[in-house]
PDB file of N, CA and C in Angstrom:
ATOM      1  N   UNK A   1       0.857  -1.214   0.000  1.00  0.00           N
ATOM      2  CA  UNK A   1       0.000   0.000   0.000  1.00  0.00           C
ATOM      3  C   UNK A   1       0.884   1.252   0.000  1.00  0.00           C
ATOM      4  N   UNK A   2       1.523   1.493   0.853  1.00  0.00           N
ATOM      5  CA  UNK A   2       2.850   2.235   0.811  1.00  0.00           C
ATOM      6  C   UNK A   2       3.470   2.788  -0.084  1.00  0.00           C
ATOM      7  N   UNK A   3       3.486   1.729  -0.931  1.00  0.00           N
ATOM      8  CA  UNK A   3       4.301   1.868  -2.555  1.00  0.00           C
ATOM      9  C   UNK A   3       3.493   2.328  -3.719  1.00  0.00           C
ATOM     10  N   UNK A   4       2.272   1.759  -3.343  1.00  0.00           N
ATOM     11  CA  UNK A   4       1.142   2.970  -4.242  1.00  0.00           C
ATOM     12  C   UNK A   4       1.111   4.093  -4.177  1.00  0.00           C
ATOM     13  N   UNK A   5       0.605   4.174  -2.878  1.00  0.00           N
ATOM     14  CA  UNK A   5       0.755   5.710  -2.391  1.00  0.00           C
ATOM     15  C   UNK A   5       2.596   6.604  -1.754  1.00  0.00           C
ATOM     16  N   UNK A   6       3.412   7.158  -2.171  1.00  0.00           N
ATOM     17  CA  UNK A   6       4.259   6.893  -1.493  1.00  0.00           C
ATOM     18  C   UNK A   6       4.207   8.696  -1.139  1.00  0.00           C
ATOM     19  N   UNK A   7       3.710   9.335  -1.873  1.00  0.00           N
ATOM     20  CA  UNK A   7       3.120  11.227  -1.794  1.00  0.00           C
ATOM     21  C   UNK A   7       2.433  11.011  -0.867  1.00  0.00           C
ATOM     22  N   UNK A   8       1.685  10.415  -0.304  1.00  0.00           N
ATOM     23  CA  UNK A   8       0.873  10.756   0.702  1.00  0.00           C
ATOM     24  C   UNK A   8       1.896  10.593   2.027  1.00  0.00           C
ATOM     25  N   UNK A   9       2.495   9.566   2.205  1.00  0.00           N
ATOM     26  CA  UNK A   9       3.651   9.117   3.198  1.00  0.00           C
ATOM     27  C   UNK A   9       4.474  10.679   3.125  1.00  0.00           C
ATOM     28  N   UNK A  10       4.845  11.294   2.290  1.00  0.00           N
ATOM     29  CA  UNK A  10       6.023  12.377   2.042  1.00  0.00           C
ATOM     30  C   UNK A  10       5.094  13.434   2.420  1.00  0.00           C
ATOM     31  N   UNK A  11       4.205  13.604   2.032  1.00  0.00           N
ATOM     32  CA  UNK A  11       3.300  14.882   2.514  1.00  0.00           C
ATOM     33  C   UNK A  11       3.067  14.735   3.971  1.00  0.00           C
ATOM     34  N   UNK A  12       2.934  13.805   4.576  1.00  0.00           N
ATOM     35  CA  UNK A  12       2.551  13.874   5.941  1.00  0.00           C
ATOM     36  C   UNK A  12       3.987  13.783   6.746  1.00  0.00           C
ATOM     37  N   UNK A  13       4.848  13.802   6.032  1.00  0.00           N
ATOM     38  CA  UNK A  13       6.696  13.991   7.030  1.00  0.00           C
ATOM     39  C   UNK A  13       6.534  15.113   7.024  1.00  0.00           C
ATOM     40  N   UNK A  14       6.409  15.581   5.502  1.00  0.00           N
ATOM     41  CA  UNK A  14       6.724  17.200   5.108  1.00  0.00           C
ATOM     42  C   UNK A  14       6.020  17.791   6.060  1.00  0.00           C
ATOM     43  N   UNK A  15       4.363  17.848   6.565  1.00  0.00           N
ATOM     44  CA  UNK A  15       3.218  18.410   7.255  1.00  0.00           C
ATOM     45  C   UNK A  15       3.807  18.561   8.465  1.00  0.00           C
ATOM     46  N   UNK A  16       4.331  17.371   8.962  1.00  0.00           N
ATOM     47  CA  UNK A  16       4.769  17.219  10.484  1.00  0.00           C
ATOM     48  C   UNK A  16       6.355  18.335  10.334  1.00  0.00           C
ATOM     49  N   UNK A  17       7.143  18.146  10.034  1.00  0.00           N
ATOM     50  CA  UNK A  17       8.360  18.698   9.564  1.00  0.00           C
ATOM     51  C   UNK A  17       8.393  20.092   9.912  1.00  0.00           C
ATOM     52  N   UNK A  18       7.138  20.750   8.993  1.00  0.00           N
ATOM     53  CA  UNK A  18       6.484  21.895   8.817  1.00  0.00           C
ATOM     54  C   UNK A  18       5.731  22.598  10.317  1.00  0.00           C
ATOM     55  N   UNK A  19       5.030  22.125  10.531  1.00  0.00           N
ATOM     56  CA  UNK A  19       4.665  22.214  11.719  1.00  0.00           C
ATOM     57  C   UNK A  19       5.032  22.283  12.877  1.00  0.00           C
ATOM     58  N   UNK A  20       6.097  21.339  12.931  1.00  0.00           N
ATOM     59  CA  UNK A  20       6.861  21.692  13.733  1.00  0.00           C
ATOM     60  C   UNK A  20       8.336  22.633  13.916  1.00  0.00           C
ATOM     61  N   UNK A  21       8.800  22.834  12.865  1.00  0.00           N
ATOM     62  CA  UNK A  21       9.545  24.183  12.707  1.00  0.00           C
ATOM     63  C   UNK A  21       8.713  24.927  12.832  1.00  0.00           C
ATOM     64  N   UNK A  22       7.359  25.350  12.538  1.00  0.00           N
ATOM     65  CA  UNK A  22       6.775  26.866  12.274  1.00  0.00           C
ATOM     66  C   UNK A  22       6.194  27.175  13.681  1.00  0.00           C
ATOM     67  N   UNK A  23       5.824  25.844  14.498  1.00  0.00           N
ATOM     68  CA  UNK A  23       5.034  25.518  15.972  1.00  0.00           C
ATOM     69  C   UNK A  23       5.534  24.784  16.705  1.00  0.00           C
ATOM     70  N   UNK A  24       6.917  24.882  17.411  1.00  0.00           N
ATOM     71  CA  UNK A  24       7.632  24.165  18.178  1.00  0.00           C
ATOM     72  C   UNK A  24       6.997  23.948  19.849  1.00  0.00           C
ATOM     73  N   UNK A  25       5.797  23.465  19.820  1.00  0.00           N
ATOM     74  CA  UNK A  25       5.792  23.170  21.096  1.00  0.00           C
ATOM     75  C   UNK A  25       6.034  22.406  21.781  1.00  0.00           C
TER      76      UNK A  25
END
């Protein structure tokens, strides 16, 4: 499933990534 989708897996690092540089709590 993983390998189908593998943008969705990268968008949600990126999201978290993001989020947490911009909202370090």
């Amino acid at each position: 499933m993983a390998e189908s989708y593998p943008t969705l897996t990268q968008c949600a690092l990126v999201a978290g990534a993001l989020k947490v540089l911009l909202f370090p709590a």
